[in-house]
C-alpha atoms as a PDB file:
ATOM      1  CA  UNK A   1    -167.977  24.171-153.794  1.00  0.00           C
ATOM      2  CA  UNK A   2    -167.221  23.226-149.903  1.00  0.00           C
ATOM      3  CA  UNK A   3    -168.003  19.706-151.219  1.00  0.00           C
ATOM      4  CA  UNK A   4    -164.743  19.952-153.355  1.00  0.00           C
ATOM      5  CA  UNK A   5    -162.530  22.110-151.163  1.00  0.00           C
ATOM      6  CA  UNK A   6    -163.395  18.740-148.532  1.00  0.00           C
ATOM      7  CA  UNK A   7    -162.683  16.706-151.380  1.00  0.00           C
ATOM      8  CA  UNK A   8    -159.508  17.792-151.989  1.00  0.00           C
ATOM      9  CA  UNK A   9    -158.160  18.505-148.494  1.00  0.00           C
ATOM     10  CA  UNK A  10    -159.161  14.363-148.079  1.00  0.00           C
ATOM     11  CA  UNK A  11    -157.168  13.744-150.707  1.00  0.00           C
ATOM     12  CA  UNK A  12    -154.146  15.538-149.440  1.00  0.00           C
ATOM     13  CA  UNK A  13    -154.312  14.176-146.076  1.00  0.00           C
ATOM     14  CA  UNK A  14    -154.838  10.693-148.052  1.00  0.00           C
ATOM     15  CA  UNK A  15    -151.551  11.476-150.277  1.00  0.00           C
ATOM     16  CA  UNK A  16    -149.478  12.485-146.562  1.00  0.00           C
ATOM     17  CA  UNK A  17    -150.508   9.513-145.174  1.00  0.00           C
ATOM     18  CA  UNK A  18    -149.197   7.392-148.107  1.00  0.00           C
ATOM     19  CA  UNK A  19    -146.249   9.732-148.300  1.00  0.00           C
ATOM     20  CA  UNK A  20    -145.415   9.210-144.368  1.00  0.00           C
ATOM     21  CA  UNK A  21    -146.234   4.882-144.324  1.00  0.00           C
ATOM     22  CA  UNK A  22    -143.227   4.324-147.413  1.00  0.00           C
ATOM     23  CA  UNK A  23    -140.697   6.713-146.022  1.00  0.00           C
ATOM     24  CA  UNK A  24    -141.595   4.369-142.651  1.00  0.00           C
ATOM     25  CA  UNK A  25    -141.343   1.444-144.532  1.00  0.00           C
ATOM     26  CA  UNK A  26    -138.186   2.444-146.137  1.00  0.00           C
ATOM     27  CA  UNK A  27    -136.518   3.693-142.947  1.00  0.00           C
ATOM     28  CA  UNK A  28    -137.190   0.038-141.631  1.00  0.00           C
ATOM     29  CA  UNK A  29    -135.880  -1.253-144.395  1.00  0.00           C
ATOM     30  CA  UNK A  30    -132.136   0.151-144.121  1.00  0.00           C
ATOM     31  CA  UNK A  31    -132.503  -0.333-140.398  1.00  0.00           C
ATOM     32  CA  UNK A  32    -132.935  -3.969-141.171  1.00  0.00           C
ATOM     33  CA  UNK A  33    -129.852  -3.708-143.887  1.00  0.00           C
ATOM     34  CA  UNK A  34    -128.170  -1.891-141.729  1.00  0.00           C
ATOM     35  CA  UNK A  35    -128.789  -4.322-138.948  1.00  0.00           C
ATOM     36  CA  UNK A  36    -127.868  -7.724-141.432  1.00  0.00           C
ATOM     37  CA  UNK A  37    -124.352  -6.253-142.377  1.00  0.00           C
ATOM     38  CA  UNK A  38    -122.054  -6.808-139.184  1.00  0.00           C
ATOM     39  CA  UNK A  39    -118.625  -6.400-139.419  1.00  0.00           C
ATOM     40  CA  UNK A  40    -116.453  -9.600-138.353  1.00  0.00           C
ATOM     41  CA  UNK A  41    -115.282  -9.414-135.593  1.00  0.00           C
ATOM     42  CA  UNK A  42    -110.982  -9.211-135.458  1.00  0.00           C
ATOM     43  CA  UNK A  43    -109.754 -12.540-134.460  1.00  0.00           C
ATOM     44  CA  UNK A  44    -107.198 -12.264-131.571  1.00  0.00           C
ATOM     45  CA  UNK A  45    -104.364 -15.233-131.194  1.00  0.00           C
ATOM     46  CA  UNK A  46    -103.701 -15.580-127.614  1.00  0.00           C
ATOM     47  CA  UNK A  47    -100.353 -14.827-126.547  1.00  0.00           C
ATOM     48  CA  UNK A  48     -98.409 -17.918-125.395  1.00  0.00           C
ATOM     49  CA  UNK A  49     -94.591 -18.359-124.746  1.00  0.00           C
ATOM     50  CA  UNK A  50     -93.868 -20.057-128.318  1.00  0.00           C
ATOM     51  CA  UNK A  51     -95.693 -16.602-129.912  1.00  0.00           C
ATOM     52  CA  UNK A  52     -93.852 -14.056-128.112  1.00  0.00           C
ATOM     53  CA  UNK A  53     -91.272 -11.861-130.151  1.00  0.00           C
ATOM     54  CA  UNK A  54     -87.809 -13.576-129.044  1.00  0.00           C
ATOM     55  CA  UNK A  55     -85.057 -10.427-127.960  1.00  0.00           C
ATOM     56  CA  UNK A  56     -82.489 -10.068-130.852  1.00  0.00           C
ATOM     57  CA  UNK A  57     -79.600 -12.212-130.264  1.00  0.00           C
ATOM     58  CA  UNK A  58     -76.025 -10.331-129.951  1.00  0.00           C
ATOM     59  CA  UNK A  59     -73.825 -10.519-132.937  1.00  0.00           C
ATOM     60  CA  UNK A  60     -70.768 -12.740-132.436  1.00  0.00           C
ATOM     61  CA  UNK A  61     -67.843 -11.539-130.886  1.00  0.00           C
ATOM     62  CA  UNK A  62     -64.837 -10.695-133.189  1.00  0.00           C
ATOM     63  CA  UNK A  63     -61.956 -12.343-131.798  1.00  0.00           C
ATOM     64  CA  UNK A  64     -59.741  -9.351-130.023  1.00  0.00           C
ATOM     65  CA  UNK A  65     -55.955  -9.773-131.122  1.00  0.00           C
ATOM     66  CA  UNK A  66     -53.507 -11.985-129.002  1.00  0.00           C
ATOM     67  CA  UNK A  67     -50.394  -9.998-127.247  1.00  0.00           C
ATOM     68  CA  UNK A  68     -47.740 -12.653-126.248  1.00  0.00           C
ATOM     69  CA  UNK A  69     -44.190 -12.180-124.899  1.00  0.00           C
ATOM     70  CA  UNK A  70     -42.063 -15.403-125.256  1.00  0.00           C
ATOM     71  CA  UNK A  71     -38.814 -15.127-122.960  1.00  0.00           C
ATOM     72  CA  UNK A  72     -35.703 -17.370-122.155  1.00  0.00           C
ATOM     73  CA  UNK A  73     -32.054 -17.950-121.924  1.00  0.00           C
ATOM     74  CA  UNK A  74     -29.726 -17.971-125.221  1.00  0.00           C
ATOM     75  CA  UNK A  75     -30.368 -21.626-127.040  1.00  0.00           C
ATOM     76  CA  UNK A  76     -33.898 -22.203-125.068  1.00  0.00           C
ATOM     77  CA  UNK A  77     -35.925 -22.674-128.423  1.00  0.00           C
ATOM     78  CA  UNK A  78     -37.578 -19.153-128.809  1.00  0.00           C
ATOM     79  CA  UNK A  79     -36.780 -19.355-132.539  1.00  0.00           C
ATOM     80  CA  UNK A  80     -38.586 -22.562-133.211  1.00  0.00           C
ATOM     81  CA  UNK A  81     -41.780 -22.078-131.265  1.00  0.00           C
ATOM     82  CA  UNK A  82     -42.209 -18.557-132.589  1.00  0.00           C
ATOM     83  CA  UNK A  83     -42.432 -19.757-135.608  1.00  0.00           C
ATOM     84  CA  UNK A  84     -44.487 -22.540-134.411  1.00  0.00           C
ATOM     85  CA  UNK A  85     -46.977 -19.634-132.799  1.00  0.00           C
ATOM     86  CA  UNK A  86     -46.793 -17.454-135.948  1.00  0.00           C
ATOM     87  CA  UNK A  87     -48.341 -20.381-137.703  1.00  0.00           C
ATOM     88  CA  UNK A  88     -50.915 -21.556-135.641  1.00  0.00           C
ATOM     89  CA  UNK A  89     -52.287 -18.062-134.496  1.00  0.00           C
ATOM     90  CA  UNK A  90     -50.708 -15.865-137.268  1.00  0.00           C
ATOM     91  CA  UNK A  91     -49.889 -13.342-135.705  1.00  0.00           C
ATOM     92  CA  UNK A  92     -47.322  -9.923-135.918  1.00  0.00           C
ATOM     93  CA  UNK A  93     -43.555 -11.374-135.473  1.00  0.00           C
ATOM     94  CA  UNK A  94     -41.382  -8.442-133.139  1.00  0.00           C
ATOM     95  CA  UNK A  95     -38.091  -8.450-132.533  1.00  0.00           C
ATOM     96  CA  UNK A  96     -36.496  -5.470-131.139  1.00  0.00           C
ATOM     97  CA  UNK A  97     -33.412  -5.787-133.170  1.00  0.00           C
ATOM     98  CA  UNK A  98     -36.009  -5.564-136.516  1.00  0.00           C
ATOM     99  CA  UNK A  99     -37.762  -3.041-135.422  1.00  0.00           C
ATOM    100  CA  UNK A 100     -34.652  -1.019-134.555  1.00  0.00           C
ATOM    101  CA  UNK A 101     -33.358  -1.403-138.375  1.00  0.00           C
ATOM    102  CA  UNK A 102     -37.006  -0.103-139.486  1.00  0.00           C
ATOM    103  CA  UNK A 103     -37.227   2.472-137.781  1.00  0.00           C
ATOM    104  CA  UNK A 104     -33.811   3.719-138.504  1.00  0.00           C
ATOM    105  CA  UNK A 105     -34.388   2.975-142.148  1.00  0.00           C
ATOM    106  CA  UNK A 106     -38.028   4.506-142.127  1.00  0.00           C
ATOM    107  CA  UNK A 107     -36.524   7.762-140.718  1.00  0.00           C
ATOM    108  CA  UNK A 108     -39.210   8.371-137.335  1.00  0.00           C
ATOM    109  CA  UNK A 109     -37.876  10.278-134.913  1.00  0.00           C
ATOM    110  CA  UNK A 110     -37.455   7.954-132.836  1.00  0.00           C
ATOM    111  CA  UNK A 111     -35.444   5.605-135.278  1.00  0.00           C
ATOM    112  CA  UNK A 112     -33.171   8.466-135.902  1.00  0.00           C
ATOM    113  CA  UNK A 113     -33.024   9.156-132.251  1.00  0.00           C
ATOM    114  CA  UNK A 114     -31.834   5.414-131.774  1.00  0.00           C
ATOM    115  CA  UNK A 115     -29.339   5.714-135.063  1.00  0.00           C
ATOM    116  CA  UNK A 116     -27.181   8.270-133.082  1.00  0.00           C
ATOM    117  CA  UNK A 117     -26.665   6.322-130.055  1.00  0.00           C
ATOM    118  CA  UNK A 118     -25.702   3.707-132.276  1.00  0.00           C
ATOM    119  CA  UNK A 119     -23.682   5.331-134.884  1.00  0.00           C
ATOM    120  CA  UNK A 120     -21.513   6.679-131.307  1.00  0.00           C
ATOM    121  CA  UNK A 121     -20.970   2.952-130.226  1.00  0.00           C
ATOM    122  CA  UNK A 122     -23.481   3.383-127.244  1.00  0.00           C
ATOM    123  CA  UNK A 123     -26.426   1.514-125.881  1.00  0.00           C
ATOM    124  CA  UNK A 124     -30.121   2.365-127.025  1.00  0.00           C
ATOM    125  CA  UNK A 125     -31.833   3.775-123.997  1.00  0.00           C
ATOM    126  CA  UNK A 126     -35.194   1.958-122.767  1.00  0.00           C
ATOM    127  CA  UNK A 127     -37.162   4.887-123.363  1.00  0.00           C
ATOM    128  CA  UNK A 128     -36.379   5.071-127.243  1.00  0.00           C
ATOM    129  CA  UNK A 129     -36.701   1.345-127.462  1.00  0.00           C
ATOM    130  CA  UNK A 130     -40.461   2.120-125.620  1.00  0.00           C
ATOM    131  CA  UNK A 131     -41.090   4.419-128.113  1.00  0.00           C
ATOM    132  CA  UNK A 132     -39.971   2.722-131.002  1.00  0.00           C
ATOM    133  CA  UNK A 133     -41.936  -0.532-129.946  1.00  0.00           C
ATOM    134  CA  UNK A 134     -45.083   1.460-129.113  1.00  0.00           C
ATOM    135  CA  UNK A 135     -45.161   2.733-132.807  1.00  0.00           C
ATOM    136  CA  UNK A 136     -44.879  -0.407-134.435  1.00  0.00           C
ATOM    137  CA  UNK A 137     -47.750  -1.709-131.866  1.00  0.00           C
ATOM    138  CA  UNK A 138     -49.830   1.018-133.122  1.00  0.00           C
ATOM    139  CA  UNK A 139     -49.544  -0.327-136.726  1.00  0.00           C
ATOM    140  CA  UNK A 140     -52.547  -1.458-138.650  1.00  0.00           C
ATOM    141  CA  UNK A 141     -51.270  -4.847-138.705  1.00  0.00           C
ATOM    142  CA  UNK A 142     -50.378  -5.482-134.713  1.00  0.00           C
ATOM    143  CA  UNK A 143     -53.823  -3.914-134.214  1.00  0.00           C
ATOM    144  CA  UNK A 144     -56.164  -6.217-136.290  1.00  0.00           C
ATOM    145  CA  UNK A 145     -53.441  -9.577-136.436  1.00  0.00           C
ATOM    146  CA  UNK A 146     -51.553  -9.172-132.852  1.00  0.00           C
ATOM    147  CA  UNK A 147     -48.480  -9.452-131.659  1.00  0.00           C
ATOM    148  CA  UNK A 148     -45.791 -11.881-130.411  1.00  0.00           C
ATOM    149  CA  UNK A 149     -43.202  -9.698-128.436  1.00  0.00           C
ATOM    150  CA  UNK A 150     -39.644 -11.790-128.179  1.00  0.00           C
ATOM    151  CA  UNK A 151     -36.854 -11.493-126.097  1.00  0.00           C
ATOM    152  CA  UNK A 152     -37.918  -8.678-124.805  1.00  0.00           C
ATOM    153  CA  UNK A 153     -38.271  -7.251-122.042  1.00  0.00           C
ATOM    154  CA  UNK A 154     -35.129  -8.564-120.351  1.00  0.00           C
ATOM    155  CA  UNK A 155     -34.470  -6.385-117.631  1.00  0.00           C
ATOM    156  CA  UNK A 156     -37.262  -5.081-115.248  1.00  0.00           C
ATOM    157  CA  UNK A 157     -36.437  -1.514-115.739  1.00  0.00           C
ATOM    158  CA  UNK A 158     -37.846  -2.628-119.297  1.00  0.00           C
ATOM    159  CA  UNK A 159     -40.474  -4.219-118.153  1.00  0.00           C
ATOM    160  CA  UNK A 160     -42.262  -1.740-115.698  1.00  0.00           C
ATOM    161  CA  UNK A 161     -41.709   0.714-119.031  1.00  0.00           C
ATOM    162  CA  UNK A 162     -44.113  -1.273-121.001  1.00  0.00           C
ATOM    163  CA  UNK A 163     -46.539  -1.596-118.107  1.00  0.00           C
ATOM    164  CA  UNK A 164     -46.345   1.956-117.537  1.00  0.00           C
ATOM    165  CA  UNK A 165     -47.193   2.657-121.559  1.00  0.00           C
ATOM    166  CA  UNK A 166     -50.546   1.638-120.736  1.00  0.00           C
ATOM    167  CA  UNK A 167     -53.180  -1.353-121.777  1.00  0.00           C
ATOM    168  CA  UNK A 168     -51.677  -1.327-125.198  1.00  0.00           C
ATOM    169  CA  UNK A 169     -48.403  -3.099-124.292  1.00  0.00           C
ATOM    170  CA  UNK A 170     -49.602  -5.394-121.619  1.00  0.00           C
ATOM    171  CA  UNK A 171     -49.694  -9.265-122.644  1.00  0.00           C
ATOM    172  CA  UNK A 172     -52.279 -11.784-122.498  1.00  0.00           C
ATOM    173  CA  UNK A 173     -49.276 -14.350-121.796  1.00  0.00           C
ATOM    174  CA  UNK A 174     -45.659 -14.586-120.801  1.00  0.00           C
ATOM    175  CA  UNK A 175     -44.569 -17.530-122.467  1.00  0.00           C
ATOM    176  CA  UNK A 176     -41.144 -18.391-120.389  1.00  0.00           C
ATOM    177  CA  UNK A 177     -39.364 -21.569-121.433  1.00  0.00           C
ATOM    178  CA  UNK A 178     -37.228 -23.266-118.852  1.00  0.00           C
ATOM    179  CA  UNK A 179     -34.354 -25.337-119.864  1.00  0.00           C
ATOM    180  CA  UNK A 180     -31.264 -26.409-117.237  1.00  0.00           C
ATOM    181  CA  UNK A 181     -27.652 -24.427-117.954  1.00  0.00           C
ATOM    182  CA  UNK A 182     -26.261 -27.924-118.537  1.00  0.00           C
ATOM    183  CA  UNK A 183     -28.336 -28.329-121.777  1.00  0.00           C
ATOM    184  CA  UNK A 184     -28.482 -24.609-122.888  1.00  0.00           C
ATOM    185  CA  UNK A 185     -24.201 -24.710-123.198  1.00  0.00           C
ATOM    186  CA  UNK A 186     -24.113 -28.160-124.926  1.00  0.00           C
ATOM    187  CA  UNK A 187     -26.774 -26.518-127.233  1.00  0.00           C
ATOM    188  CA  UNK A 188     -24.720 -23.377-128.107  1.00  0.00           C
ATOM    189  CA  UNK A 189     -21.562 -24.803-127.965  1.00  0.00           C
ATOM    190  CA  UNK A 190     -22.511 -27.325-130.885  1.00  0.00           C
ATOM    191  CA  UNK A 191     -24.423 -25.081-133.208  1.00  0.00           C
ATOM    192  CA  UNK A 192     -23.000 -24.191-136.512  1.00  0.00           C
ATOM    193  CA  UNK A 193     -23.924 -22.187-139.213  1.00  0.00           C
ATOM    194  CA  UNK A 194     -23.812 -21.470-142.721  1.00  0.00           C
ATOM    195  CA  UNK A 195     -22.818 -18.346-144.081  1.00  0.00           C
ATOM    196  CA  UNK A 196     -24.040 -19.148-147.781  1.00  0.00           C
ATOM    197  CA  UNK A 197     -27.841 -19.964-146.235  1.00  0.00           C
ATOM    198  CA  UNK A 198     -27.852 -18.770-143.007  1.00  0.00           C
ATOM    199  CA  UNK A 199     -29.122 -22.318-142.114  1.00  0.00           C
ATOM    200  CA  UNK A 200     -28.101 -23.131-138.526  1.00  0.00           C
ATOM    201  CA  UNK A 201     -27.120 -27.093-137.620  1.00  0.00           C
ATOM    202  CA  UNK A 202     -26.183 -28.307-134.457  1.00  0.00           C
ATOM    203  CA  UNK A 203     -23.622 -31.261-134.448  1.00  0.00           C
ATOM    204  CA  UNK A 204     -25.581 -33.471-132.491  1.00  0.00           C
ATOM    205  CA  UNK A 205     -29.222 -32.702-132.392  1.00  0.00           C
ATOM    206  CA  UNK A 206     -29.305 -31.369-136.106  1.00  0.00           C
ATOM    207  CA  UNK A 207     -26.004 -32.029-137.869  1.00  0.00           C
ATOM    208  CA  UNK A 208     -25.273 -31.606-141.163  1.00  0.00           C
ATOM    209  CA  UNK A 209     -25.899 -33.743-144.296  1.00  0.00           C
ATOM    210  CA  UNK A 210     -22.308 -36.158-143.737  1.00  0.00           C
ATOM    211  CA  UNK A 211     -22.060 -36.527-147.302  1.00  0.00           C
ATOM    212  CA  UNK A 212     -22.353 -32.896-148.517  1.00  0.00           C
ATOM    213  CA  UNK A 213     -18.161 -32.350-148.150  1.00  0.00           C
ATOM    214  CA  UNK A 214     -18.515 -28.794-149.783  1.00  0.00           C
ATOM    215  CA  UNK A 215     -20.793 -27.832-146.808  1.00  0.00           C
ATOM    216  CA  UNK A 216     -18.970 -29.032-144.025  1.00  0.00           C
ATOM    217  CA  UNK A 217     -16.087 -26.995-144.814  1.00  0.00           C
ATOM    218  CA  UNK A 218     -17.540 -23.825-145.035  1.00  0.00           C
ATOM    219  CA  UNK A 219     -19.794 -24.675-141.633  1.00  0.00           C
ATOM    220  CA  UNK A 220     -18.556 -21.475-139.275  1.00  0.00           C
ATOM    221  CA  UNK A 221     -19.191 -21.010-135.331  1.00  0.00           C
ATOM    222  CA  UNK A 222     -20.050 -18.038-133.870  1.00  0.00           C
ATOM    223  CA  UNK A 223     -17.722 -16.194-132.169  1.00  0.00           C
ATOM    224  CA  UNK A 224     -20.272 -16.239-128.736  1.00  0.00           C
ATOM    225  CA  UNK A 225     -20.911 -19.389-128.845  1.00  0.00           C
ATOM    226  CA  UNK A 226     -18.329 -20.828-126.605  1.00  0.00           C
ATOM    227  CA  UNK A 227     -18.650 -22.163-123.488  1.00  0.00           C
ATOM    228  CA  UNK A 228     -17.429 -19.275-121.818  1.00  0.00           C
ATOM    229  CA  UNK A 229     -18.686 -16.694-123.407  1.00  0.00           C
ATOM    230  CA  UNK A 230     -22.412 -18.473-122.986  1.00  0.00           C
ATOM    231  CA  UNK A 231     -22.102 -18.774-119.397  1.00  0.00           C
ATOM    232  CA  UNK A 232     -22.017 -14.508-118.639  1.00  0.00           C
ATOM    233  CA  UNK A 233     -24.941 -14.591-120.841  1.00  0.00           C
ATOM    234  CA  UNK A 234     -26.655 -16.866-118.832  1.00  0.00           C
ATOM    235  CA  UNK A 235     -25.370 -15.328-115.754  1.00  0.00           C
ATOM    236  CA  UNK A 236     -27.190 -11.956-116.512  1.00  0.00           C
ATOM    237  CA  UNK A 237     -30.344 -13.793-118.035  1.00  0.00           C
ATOM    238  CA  UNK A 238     -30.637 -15.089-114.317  1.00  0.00           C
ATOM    239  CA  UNK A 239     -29.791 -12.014-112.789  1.00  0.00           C
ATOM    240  CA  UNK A 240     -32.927 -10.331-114.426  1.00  0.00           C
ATOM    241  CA  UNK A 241     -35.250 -13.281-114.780  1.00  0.00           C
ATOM    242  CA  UNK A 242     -36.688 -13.024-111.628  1.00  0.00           C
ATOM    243  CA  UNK A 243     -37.733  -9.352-111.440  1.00  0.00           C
ATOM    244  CA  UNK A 244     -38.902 -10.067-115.014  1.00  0.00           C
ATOM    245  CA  UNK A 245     -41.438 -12.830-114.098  1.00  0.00           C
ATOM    246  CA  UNK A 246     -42.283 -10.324-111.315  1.00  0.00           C
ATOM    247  CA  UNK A 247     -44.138  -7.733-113.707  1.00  0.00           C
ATOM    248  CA  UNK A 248     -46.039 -10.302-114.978  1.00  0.00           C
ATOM    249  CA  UNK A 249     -47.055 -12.713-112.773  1.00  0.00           C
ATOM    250  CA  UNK A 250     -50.437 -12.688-113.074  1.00  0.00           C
ATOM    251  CA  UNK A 251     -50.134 -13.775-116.631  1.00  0.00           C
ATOM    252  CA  UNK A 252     -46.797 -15.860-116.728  1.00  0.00           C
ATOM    253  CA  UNK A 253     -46.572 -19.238-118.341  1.00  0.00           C
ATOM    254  CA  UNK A 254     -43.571 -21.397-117.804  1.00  0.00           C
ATOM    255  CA  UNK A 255     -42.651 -24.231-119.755  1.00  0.00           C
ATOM    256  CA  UNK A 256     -40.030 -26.947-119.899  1.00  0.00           C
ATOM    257  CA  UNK A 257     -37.949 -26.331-122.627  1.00  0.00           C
ATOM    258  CA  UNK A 258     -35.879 -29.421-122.283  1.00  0.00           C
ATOM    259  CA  UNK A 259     -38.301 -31.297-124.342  1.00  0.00           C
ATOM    260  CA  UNK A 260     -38.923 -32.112-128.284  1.00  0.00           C
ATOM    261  CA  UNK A 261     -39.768 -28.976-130.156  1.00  0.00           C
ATOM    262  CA  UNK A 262     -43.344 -30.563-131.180  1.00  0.00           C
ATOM    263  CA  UNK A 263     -43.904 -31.259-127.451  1.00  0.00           C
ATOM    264  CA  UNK A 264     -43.370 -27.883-126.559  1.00  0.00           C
ATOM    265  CA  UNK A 265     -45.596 -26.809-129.343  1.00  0.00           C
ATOM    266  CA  UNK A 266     -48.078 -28.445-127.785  1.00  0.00           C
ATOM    267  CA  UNK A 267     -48.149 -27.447-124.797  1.00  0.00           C
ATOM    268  CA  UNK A 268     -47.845 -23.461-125.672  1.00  0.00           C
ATOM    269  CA  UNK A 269     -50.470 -23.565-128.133  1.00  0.00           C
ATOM    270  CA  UNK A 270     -52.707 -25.319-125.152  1.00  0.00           C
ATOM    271  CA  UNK A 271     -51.892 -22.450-123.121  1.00  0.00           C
ATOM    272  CA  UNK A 272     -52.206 -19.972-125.790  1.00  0.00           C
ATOM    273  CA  UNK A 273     -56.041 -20.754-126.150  1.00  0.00           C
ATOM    274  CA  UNK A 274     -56.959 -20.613-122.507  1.00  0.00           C
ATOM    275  CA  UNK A 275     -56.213 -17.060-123.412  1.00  0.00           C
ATOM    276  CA  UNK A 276     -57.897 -16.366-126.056  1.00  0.00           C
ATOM    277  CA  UNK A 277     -60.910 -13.215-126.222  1.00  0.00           C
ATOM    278  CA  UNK A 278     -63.645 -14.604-127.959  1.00  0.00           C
END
C-alpha cells in the first residue's frame, strides 16, 4: 500500500514536470515569434529646401478703378481725347452739364435743389454741384469702371470742394492740355455745325464734304464762337487755371495740345498707365 501511494505521488511529480518543460517550451516559442515579427521601421525623407511646403502665393490684385480729370481752354481737344480715354480704359464719361439734367430728371434732392436755381435764371451753387457729383461717383458703375471727370473743376473754390469731399473725389491724374490763344481762336472761330446731325466741322482742319451742296447751306455757327466772344472765355480760363493746377499738383499732367489728335492720344494714354493700381 505505501508502495502505491509512492507510486503514484512519482507519477504526479513525473506528470508536473512534463506539464512545467512544454508550457517552457511554448513560452520560448512565442518569445521567439514574438521576437521574428519587427515592425518596419517609418522611413523619414530628410527635409531639404526643394521639400519644404512653399507659403501660399497672394491672389492677384484686382485692378482699383482710374479717377481722371481732363481740363483746358474752350477748343483745346477735351472732346476728342475723352473719347479717345473712354476707349482705351473704358471708363465712366462725367460731365457736369449731364449729370445736372439726370439728376433733375431723376428727381434727388439735390437735382431738384439745382432745378430751382435754374428754373429762377441763377447760377448752380458749388455745393449742390458737390453733391450732385458725389452721388453719381457713388454709383455702381463709377465704383467698379471709374471715372473721367471733364471740365470740371474750373475755379479753385471748386476744386478745394472736391478735395475736401474726401478720398472719393481725389484723382489719380489731372490731364491739362496746353494749346497757345492764337490756335484756340482760329479753332473756334472756324468750327461749324450741323443742326440735322449735330456733327461739328471746322473749315480748315475738318471741313465739310465740298460736294454735298444741301449740307453746306444748312452748316450754322454758334453764336459764342466769335472771336470776341472766345477771348473773355479764355480770359477767365486763365484767370482760374493757375489756382486750379494748384490743388493738384502733385498729380497734374500737362500736355501740348497743339499737336495731331493721335499724338496726343499717345502721349495721355502713356501717362495714364504710369498711374495705374495694379
Amino acid at each position: 500500500m505505501g508502495n502505491l501511494c509512492c507510486s503514484t505521488e512519482q507519477n504526479a511529480d513525473t506528470d508536473n514536470q512534463r506539464k512545467e518543460q512544454n508550457t517552457s517550451t511554448s513560452s520560448s516559442t512565442t518569445q521567439t515569434k514574438t521576437a521574428a515579427v519587427v515592425a518596419p521601421e517609418e522611413t523619414v525623407t530628410p527635409i531639404t529646401q526643394a521639400t519644404k511646403s512653399k507659403p501660399p502665393q497672394p491672389a492677384a490684385s484686382k485692378r482699383q478703378p482710374l479717377r481722371i480729370i481732363i481740363a483746358g481752354a474752350p477748343a483745346s481737344g477735351k472732346g476728342t481725347q475723352c473719347e479717345r480715354i473712354i476707349q482705351n480704359h473704358n471708363i465712366v464719361h462725367l460731365s457736369t452739364g449731364d449729370m445736372l439734367r439726370a439728376a433733375i430728371t431723376a428727381g434727388t434732392s439735390v437735382g431738384t435743389s439745382a432745378k430751382e436755381y435754374m428754373d429762377a435764371g441763377k447760377l448752380v451753387p458749388d455745393d449742390v454741384i458737390i453733391g450732385i457729383l458725389q452721388d453719381r461717383l457713388n454709383q455702381q458703375d463709377c465704383q467698379e469702371m471709374g471715372w473721367l471727370l471733364d471740365g470740371f473743376p474750373r475755379t479753385q473754390a471748386q476744386a478745394q470742394a472736391l478735395l475736401d469731399a474726401g478720398i472719393l473725389m481725389r484723382p489719380d491724374c489731372f490731364l491739362l492740355l496746353n494749346v497757345p490763344d492764337e490756335l484756340l481762336i482760329e479753332r473756334v472761330v472756324g468750327r461749324r455745325t450741323d443742326p440735322v446731325t449735330n456733327k461739328i466741322y471746322h473749315l480748315k482742319f475738318a471741313p465739310p464734304p465740298p460736294d454735298d451742296e444741301e449740307l453746306l447751306v444748312r452748316l450754322v455757327q454758334r453764336s459764342d464762337d466769335t472771336e470776341e466772344k472766345v477771348k473773355v472765355r479764355l480770359e477767365q480760363f486763365h484767370a482760374n487755371l493757375a489756382a486750379v493746377k494748384g490743388c493738384y499738383a502733385d498729380v497734374c499732367v500737362e500736355v501740348d495740345g497743339a499737336r495731331s489728335p493721335d499724338v496726343v492720344a499717345k502721349e495721355i494714354d502713356v501717362e495714364i498707365r504710369k498711374r495705374m493700381h495694379w
